[in-house]
Each structure stands twice: as C-alpha cells, then as structure tokens.
Protein backbone atom coordinates (compact mmCIF):
# COMPACT_ATOMS: atom_id res chain seq x y z
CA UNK A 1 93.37 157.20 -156.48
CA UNK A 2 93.29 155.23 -153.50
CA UNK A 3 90.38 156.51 -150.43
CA UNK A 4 91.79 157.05 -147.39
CA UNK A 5 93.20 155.21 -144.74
CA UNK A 6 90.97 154.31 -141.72
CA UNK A 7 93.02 153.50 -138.32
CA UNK A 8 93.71 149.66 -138.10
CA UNK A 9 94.64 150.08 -134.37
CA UNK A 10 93.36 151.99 -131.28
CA UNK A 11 95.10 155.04 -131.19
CA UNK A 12 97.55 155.68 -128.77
CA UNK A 13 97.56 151.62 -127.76
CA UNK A 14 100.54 149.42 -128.15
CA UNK A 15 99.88 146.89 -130.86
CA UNK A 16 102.35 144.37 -129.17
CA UNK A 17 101.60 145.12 -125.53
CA UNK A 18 98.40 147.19 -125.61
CA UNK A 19 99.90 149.72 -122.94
CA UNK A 20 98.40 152.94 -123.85
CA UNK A 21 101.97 155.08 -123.17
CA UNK A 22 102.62 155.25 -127.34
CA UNK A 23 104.11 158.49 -128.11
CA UNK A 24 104.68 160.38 -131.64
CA UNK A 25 108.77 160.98 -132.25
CA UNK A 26 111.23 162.04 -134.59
CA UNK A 27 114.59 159.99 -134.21
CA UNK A 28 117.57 158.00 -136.66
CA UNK A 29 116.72 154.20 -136.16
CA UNK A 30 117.71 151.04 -138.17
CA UNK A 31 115.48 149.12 -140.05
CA UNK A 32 116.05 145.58 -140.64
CA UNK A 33 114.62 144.10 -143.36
CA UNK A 34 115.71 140.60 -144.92
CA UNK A 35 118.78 140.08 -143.07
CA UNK A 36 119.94 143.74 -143.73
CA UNK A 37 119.80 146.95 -142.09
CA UNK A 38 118.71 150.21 -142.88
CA UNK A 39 120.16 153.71 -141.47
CA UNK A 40 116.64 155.91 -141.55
CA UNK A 41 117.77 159.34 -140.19
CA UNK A 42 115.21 161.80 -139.03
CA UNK A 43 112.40 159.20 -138.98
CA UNK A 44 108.77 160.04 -138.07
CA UNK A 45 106.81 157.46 -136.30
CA UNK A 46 105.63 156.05 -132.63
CA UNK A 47 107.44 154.44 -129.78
CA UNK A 48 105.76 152.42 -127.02
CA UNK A 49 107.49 153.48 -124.21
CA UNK A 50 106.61 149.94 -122.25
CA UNK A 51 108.23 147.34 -124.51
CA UNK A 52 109.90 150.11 -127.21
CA UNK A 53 107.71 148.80 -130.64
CA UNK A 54 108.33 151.23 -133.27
CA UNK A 55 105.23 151.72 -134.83
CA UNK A 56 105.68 153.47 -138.87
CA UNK A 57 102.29 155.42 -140.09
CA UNK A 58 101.02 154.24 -143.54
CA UNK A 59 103.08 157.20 -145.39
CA UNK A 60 106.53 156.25 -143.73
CA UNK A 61 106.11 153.11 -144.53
CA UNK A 62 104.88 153.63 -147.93
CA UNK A 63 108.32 156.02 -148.29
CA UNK A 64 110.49 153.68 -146.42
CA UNK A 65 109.75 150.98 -149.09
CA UNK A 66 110.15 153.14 -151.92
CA UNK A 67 113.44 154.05 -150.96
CA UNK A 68 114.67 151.00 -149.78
CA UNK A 69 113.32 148.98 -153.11
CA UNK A 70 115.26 151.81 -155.20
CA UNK A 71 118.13 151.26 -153.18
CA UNK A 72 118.31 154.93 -152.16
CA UNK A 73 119.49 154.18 -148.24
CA UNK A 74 122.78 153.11 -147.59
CA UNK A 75 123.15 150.16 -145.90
CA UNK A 76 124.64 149.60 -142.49
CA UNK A 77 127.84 147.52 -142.31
C-alpha cells in the first residue's frame, strides 16, 4: 500500500495563473484526452475562477483513468 499523498501545489493557488480564487465544485465537464472526449457527469474537483483551469484531486484522477482505460464512459460525438 501506497503512503499518502502530500500536496504538490499551494492550496487554494492556481497552478496555471497562481490567482488564489480556486474553488472546490461539483459539475458535468468533458475531458479530452487523445483527441477524444469524455462526458464526466457529477465530477468533483477545483475551478480557478480567473482563467477557469480545472484542477482533478489525486482520487478523481486516479478514477477518471480507470474508467476511461476500461472504456466505461461513453464518448462524446
């Protein structure tokens, strides 16, 4: 088993524009990966509400890729 994750980032700071104004939602997005895209509905991560980075937490990300690699999302025309 794996030890925990420490924080790679400042919390709360933009890694793209380093404006602190990051803030925790819940929302459908898209996901492109590899020249296709990804319908992800109900979606937990951070916004930067300066430049609008979506910023995934370790665990989405590690679930996003497990679904995506077993082909479990359906994929957007």
């Amino acid at each position: 088993r794996s030890s925990p994750s420490r924080v790679s980032r400042k919390t709360g700071a933009c890694p793209t524009c380093g404006s602190n104004r990051v803030v925790p939602v819940t929302e459908d997005t898209v996901i492109r990966l590899r020249g296709r895209r990804y319908r992800c509905e109900a979606l937990p991560h951070e916004r930067c509400a300066a430049c609008g980075e979506l910023i995934l937490g370790i665990d989405t990300a590690r679930r996003l890729d497990a679904l995506i690699l077993r082909g479990a999302r359906r994929r957007v025309a």
